[in-house]
PDB file of N, CA and C in Angstrom:
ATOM      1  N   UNK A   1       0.834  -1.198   0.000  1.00  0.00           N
ATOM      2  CA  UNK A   1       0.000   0.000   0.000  1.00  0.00           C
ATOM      3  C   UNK A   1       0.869   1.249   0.000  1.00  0.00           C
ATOM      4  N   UNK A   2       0.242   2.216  -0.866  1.00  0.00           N
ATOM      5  CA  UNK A   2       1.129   3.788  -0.849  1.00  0.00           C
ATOM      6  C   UNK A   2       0.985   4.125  -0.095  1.00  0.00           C
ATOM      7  N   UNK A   3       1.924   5.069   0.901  1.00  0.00           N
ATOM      8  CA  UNK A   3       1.730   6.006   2.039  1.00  0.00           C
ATOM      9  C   UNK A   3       1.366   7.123   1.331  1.00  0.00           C
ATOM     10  N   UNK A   4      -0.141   7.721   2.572  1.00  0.00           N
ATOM     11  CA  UNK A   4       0.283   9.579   2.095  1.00  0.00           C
ATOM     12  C   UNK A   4       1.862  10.379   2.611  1.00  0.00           C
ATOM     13  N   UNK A   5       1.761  11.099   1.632  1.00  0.00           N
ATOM     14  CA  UNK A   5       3.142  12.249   1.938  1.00  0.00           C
ATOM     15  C   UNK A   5       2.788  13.432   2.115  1.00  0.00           C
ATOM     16  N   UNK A   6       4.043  13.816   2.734  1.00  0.00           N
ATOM     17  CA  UNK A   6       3.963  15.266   2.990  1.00  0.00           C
ATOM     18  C   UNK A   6       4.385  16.405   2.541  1.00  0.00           C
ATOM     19  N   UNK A   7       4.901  15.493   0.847  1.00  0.00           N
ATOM     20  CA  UNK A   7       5.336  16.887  -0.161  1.00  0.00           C
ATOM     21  C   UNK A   7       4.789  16.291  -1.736  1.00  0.00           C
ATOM     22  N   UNK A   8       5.046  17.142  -2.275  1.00  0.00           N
ATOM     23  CA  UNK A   8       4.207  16.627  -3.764  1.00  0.00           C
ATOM     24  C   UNK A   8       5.521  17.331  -4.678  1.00  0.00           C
ATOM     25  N   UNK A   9       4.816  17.481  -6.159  1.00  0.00           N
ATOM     26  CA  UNK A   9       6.202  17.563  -7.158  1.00  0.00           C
ATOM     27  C   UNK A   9       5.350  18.808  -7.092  1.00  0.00           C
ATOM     28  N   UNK A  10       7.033  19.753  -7.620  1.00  0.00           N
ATOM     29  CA  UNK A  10       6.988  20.886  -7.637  1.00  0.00           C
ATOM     30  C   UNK A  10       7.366  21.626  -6.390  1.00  0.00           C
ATOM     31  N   UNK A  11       7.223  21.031  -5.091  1.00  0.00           N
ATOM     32  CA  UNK A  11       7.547  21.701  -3.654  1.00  0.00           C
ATOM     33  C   UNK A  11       9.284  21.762  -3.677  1.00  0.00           C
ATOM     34  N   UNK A  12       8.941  23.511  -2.786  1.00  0.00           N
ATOM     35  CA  UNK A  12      10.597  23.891  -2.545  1.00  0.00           C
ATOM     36  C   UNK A  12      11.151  23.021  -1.288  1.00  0.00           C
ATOM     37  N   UNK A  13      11.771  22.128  -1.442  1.00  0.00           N
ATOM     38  CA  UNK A  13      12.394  21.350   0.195  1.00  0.00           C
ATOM     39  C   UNK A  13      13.842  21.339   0.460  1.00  0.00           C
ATOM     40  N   UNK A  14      14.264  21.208   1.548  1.00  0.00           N
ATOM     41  CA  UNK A  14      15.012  21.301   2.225  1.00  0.00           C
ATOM     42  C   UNK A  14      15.450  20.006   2.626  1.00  0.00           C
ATOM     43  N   UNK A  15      16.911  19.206   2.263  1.00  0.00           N
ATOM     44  CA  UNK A  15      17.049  18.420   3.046  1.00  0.00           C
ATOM     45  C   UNK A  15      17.906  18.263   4.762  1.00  0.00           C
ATOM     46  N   UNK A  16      17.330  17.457   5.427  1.00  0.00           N
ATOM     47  CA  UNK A  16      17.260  17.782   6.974  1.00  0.00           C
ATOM     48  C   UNK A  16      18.619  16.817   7.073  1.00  0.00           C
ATOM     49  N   UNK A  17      18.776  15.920   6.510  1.00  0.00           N
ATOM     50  CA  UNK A  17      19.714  14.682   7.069  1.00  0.00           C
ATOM     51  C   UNK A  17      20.486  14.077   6.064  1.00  0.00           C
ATOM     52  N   UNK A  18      21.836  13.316   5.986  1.00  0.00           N
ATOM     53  CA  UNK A  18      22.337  12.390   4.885  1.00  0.00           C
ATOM     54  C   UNK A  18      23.525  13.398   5.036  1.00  0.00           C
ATOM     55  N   UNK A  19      24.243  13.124   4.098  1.00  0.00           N
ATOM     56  CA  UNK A  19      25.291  13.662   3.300  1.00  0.00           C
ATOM     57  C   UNK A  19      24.855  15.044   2.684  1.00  0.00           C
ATOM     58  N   UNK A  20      23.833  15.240   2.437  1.00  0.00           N
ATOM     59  CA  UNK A  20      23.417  16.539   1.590  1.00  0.00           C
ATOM     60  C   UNK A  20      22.259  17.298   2.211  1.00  0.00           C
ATOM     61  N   UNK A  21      22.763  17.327   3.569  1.00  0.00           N
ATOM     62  CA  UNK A  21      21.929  17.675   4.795  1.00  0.00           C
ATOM     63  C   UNK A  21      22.390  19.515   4.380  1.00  0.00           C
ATOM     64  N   UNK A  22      20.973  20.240   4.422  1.00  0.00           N
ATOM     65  CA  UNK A  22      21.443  21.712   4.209  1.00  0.00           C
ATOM     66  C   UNK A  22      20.818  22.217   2.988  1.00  0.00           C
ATOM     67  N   UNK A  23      20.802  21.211   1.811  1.00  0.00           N
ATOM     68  CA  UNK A  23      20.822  21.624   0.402  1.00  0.00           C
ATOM     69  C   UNK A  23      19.433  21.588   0.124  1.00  0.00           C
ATOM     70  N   UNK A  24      18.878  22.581  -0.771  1.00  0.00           N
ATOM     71  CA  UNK A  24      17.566  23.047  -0.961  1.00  0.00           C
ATOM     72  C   UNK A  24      17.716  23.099  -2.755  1.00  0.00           C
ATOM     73  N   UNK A  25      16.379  22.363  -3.034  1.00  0.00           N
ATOM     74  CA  UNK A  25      15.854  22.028  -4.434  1.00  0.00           C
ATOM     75  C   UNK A  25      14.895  21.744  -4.858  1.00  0.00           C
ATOM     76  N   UNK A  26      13.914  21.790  -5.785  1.00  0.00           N
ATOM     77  CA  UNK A  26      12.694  21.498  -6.094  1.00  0.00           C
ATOM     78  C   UNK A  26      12.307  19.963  -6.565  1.00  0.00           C
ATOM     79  N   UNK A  27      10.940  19.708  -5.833  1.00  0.00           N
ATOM     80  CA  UNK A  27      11.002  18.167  -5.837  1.00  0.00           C
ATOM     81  C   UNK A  27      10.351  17.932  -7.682  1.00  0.00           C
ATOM     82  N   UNK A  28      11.054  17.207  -8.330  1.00  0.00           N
ATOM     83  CA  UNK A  28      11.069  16.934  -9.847  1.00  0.00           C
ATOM     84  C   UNK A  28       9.956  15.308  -9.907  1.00  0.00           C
ATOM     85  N   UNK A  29      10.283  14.626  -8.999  1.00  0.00           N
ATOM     86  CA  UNK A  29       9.515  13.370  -9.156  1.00  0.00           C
ATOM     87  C   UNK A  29       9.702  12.540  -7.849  1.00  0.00           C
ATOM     88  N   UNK A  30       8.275  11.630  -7.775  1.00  0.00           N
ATOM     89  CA  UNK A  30       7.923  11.297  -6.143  1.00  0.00           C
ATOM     90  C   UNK A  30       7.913   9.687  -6.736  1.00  0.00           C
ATOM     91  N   UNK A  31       8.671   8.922  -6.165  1.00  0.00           N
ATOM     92  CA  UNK A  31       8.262   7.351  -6.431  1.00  0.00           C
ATOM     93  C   UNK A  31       7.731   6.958  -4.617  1.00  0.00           C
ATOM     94  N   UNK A  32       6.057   6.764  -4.897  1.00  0.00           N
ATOM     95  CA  UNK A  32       5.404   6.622  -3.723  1.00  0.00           C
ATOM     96  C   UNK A  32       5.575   5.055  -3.209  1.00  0.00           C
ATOM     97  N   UNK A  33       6.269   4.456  -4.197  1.00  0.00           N
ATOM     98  CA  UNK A  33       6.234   2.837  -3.236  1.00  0.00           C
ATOM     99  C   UNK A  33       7.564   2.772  -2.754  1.00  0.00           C
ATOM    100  N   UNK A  34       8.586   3.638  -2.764  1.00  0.00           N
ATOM    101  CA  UNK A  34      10.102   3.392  -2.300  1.00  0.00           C
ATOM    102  C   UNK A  34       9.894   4.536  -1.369  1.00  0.00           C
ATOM    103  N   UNK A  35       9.155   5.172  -1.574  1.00  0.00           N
ATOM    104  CA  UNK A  35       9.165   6.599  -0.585  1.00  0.00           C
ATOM    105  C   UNK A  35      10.223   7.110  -0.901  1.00  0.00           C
ATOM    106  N   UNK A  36      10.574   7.587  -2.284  1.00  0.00           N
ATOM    107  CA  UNK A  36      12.452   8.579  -2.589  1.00  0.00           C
ATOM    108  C   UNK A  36      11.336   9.809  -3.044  1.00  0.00           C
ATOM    109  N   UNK A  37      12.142  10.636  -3.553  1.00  0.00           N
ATOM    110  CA  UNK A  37      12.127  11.980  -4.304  1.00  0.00           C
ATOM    111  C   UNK A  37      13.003  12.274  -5.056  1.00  0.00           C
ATOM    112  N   UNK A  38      12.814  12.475  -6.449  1.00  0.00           N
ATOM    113  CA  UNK A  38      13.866  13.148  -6.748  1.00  0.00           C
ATOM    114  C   UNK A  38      14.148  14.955  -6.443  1.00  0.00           C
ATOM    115  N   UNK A  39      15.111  15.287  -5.978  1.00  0.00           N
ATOM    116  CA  UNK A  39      15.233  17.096  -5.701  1.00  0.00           C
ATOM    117  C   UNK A  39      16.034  17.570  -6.562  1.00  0.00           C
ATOM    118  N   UNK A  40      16.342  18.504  -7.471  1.00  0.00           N
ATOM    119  CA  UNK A  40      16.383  19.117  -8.281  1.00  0.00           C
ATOM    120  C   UNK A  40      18.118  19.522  -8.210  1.00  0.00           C
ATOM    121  N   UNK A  41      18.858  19.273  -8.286  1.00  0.00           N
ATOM    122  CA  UNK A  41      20.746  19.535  -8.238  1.00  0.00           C
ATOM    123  C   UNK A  41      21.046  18.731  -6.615  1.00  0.00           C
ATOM    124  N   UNK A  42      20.174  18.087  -6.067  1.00  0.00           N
ATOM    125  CA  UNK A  42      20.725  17.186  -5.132  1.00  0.00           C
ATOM    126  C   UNK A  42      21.049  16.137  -4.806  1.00  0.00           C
ATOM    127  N   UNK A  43      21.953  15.434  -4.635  1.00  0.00           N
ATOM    128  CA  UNK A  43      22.112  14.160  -4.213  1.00  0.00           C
ATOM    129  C   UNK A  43      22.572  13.457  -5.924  1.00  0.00           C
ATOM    130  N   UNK A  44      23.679  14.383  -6.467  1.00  0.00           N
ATOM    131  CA  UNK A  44      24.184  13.621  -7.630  1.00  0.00           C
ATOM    132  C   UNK A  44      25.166  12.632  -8.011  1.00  0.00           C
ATOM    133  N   UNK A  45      24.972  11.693  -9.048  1.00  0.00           N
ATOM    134  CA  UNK A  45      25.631  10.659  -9.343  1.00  0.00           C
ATOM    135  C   UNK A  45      25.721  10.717 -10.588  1.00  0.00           C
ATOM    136  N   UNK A  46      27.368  10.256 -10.572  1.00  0.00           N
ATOM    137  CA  UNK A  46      27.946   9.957 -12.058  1.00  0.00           C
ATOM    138  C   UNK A  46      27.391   8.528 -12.566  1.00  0.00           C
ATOM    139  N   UNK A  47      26.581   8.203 -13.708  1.00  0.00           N
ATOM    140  CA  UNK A  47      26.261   7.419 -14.529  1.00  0.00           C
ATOM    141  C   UNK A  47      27.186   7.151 -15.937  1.00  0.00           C
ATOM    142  N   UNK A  48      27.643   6.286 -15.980  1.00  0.00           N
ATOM    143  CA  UNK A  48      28.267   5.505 -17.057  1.00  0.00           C
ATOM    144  C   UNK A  48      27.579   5.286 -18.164  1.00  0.00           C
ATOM    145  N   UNK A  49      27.255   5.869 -19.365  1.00  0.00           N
ATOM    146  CA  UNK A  49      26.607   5.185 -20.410  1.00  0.00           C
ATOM    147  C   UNK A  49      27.095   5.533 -21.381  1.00  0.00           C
ATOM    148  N   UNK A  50      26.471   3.655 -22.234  1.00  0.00           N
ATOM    149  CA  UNK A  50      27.079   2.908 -22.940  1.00  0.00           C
ATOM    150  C   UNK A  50      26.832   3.856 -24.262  1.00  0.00           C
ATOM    151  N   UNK A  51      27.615   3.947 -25.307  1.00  0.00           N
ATOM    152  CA  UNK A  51      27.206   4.591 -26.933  1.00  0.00           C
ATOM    153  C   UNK A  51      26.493   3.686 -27.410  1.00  0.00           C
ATOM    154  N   UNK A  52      25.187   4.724 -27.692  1.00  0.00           N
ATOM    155  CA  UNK A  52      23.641   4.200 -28.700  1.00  0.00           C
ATOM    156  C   UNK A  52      23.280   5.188 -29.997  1.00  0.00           C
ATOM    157  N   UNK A  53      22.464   4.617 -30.647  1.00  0.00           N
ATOM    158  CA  UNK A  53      21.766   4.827 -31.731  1.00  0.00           C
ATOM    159  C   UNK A  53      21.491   7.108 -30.918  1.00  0.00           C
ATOM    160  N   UNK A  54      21.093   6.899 -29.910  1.00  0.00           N
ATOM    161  CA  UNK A  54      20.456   8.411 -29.608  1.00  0.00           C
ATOM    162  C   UNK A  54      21.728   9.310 -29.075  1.00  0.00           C
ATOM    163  N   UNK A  55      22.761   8.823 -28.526  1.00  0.00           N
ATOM    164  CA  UNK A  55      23.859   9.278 -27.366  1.00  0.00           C
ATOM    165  C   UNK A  55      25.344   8.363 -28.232  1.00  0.00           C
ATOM    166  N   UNK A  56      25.677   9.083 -28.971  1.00  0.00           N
ATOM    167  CA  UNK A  56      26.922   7.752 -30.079  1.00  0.00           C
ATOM    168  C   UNK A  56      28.200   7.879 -29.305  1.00  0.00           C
ATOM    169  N   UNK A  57      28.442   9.024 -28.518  1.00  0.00           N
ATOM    170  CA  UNK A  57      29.874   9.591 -27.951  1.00  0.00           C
ATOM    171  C   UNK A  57      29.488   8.492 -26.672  1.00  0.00           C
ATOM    172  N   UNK A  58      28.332   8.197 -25.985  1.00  0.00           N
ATOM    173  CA  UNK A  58      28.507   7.552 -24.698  1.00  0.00           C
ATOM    174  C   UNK A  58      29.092   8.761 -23.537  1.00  0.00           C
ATOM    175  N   UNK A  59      29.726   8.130 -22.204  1.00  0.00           N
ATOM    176  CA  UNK A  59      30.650   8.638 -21.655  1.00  0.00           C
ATOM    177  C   UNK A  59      29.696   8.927 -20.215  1.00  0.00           C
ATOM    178  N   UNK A  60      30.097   9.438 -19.318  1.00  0.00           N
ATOM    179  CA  UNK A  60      29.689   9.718 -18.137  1.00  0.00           C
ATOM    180  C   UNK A  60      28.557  11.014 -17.566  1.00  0.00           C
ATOM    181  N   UNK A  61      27.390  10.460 -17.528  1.00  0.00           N
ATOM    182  CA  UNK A  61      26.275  11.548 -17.237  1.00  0.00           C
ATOM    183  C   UNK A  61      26.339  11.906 -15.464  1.00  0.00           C
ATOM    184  N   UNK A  62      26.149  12.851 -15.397  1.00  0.00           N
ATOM    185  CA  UNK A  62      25.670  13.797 -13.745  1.00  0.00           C
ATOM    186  C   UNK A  62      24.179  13.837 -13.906  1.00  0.00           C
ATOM    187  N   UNK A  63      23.698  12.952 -13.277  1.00  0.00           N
ATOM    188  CA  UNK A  63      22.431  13.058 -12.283  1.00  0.00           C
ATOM    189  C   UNK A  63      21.657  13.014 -11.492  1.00  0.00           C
ATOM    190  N   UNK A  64      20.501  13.427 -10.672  1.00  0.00           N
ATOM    191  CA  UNK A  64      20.349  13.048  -9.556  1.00  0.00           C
ATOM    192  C   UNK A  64      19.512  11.348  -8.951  1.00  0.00           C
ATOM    193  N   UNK A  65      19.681  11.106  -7.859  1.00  0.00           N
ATOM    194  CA  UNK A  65      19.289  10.067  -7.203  1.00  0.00           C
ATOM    195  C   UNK A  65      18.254  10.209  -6.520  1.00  0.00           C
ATOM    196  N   UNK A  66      17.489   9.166  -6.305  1.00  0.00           N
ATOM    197  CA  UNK A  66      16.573   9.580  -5.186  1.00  0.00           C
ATOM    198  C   UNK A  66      17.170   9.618  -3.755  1.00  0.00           C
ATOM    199  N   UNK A  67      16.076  10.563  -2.951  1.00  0.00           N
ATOM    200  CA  UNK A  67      16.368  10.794  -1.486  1.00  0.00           C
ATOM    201  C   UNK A  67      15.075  10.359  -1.028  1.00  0.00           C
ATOM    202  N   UNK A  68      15.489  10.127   0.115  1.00  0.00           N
ATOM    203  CA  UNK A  68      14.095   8.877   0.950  1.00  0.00           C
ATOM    204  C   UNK A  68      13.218  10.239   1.483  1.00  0.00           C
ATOM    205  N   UNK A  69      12.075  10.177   1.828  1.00  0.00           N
ATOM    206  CA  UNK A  69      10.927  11.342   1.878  1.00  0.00           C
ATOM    207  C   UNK A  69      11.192  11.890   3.172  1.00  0.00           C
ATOM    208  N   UNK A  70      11.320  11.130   4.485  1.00  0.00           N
ATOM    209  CA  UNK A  70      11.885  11.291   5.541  1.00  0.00           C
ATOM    210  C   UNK A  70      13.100  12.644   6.013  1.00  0.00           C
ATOM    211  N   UNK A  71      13.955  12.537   4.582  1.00  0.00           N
ATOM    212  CA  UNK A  71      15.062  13.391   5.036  1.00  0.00           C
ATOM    213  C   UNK A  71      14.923  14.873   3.881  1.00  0.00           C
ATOM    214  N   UNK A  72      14.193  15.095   3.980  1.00  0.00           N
ATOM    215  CA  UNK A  72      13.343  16.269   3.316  1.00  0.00           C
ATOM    216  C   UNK A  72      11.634  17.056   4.441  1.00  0.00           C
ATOM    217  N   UNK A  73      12.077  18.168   4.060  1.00  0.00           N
ATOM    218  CA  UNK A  73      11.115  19.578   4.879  1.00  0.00           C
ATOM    219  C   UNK A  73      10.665  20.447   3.767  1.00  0.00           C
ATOM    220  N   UNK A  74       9.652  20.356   3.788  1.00  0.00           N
ATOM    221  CA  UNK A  74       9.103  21.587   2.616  1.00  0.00           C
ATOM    222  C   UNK A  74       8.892  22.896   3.135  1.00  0.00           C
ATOM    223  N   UNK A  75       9.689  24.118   2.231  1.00  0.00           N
ATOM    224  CA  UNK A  75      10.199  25.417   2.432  1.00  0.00           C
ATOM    225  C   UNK A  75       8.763  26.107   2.965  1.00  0.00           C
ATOM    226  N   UNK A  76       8.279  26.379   3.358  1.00  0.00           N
ATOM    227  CA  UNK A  76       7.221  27.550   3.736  1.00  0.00           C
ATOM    228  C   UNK A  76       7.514  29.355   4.307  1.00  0.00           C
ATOM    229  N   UNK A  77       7.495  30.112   3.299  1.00  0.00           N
ATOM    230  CA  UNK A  77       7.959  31.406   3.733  1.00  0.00           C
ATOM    231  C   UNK A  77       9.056  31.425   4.019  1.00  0.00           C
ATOM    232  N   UNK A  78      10.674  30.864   3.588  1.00  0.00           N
ATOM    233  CA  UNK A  78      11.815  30.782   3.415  1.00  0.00           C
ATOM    234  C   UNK A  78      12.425  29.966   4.650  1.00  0.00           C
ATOM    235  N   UNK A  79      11.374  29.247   5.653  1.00  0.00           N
ATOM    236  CA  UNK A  79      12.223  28.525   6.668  1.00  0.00           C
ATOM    237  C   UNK A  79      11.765  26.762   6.117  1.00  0.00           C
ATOM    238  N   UNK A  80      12.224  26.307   6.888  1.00  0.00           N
ATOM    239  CA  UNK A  80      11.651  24.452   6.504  1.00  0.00           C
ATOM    240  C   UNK A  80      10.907  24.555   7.346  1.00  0.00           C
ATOM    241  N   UNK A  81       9.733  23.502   6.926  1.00  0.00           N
ATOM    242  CA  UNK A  81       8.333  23.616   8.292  1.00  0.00           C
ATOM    243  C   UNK A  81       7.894  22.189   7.849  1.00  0.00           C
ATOM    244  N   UNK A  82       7.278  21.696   9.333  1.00  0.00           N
ATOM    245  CA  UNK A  82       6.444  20.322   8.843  1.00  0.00           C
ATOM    246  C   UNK A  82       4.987  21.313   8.239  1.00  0.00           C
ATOM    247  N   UNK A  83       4.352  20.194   7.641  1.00  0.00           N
ATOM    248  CA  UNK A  83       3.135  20.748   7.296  1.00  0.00           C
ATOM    249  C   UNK A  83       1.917  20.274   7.721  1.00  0.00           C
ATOM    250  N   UNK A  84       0.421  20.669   7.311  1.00  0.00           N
ATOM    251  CA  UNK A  84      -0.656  19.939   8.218  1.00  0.00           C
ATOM    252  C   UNK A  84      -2.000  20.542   7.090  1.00  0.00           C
ATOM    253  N   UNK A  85      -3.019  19.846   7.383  1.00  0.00           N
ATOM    254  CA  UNK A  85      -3.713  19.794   6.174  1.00  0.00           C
ATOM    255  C   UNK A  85      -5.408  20.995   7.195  1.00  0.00           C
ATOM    256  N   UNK A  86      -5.554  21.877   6.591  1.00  0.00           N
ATOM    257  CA  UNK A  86      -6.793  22.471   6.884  1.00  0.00           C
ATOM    258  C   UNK A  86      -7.379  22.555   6.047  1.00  0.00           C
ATOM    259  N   UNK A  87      -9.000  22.617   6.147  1.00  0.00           N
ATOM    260  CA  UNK A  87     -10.001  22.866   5.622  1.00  0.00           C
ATOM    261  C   UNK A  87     -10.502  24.492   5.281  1.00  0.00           C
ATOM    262  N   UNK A  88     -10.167  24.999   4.299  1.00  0.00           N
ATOM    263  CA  UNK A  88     -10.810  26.406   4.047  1.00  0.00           C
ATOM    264  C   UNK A  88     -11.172  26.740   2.692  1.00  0.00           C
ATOM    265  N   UNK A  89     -12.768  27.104   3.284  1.00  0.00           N
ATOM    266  CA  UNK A  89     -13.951  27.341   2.027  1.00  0.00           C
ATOM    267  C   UNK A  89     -14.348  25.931   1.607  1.00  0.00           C
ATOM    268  N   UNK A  90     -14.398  24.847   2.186  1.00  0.00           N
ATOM    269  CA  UNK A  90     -14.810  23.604   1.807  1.00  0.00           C
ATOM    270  C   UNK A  90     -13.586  22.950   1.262  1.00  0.00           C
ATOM    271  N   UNK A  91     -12.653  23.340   0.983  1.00  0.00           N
ATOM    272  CA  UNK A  91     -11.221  22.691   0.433  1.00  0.00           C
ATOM    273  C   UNK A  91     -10.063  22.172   1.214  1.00  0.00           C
ATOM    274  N   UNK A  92      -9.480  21.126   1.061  1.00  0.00           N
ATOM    275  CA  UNK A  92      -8.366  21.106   1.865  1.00  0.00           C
ATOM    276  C   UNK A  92      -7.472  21.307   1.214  1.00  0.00           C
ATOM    277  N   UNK A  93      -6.415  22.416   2.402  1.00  0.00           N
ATOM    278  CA  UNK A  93      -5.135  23.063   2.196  1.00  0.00           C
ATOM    279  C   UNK A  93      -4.014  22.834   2.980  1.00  0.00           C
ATOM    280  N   UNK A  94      -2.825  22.909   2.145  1.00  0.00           N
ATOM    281  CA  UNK A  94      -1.520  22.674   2.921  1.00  0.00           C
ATOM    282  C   UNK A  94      -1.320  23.863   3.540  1.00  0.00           C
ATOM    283  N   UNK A  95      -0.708  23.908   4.761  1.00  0.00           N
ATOM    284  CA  UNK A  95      -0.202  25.172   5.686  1.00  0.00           C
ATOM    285  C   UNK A  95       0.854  24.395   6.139  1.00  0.00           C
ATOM    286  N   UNK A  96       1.653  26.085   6.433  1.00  0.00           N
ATOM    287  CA  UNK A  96       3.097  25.634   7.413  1.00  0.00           C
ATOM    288  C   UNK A  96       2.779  25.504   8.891  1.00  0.00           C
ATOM    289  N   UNK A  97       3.085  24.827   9.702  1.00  0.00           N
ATOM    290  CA  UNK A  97       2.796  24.747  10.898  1.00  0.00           C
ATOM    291  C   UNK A  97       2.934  25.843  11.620  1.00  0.00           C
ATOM    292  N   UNK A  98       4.485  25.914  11.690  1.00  0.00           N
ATOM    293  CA  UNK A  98       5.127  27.790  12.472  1.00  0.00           C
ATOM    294  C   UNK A  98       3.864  28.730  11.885  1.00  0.00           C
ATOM    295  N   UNK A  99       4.214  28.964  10.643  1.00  0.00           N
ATOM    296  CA  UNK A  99       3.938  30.123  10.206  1.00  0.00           C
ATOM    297  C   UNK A  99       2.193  30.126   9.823  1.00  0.00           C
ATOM    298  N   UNK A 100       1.883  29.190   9.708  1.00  0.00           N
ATOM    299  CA  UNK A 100       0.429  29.166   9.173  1.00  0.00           C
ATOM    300  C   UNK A 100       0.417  29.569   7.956  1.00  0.00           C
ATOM    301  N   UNK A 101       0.985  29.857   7.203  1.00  0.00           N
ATOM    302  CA  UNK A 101       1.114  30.323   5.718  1.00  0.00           C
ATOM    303  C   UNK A 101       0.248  28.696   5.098  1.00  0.00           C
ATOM    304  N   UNK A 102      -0.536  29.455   4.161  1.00  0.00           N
ATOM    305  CA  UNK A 102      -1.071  28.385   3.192  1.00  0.00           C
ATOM    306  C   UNK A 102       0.376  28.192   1.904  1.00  0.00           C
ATOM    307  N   UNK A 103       0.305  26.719   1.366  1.00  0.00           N
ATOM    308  CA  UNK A 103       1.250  26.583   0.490  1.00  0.00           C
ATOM    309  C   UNK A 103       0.186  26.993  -0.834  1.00  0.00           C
ATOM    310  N   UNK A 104       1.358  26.699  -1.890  1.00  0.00           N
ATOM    311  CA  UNK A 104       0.061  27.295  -3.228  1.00  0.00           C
ATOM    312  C   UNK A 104       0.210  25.358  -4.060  1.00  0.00           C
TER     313      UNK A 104
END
């Protein structure tokens, strides 16, 4: 079964923990059964690939990895905040906890 999360694609986050504890990037893609993220210039790896029909030179690509959902905070009003789900005008909305700021 998928877990709910507490960030979606497109959110500004912050990672809290790991090796790349500090670094802030936009979440690009969510794989909900491993619980990773991909974040946007974080957590990169050199890839080896082979020369094809599309890529003929081959040679070594920079890109990112996933990061587990856990070690990520989504930005609210320029600090990291957990978040929490309210109801306003019949809708539910993301807010920052601290700040109460609605996310967009």
């Amino acid at each position: 079964m998928q877990k709910k999360l507490h960030i979606k694609v497109g959110d500004q986050v912050k990672v809290i923990a790991g090796n790349h504890k500090g670094e802030e990037g936009k979440v690009m893609s969510i794989d909900r059964v491993k619980e990773r993220a991909i974040v946007e210039g974080v957590n990169m790896i050199s890839k080896h690939v082979k020369p094809s029909a599309t890529n003929p030179q081959g040679g070594i690509e920079k890109k990112e990895a996933g990061i587990h959902i856990s070690n990520l905070m989504v930005i609210v009003g320029g600090t990291a905040q957990r978040t929490a789900v309210k109801v306003e005008d019949g809708k539910k909305v993301r807010i920052g906890v601290k700040s109460k700021e609605v996310l967009k």
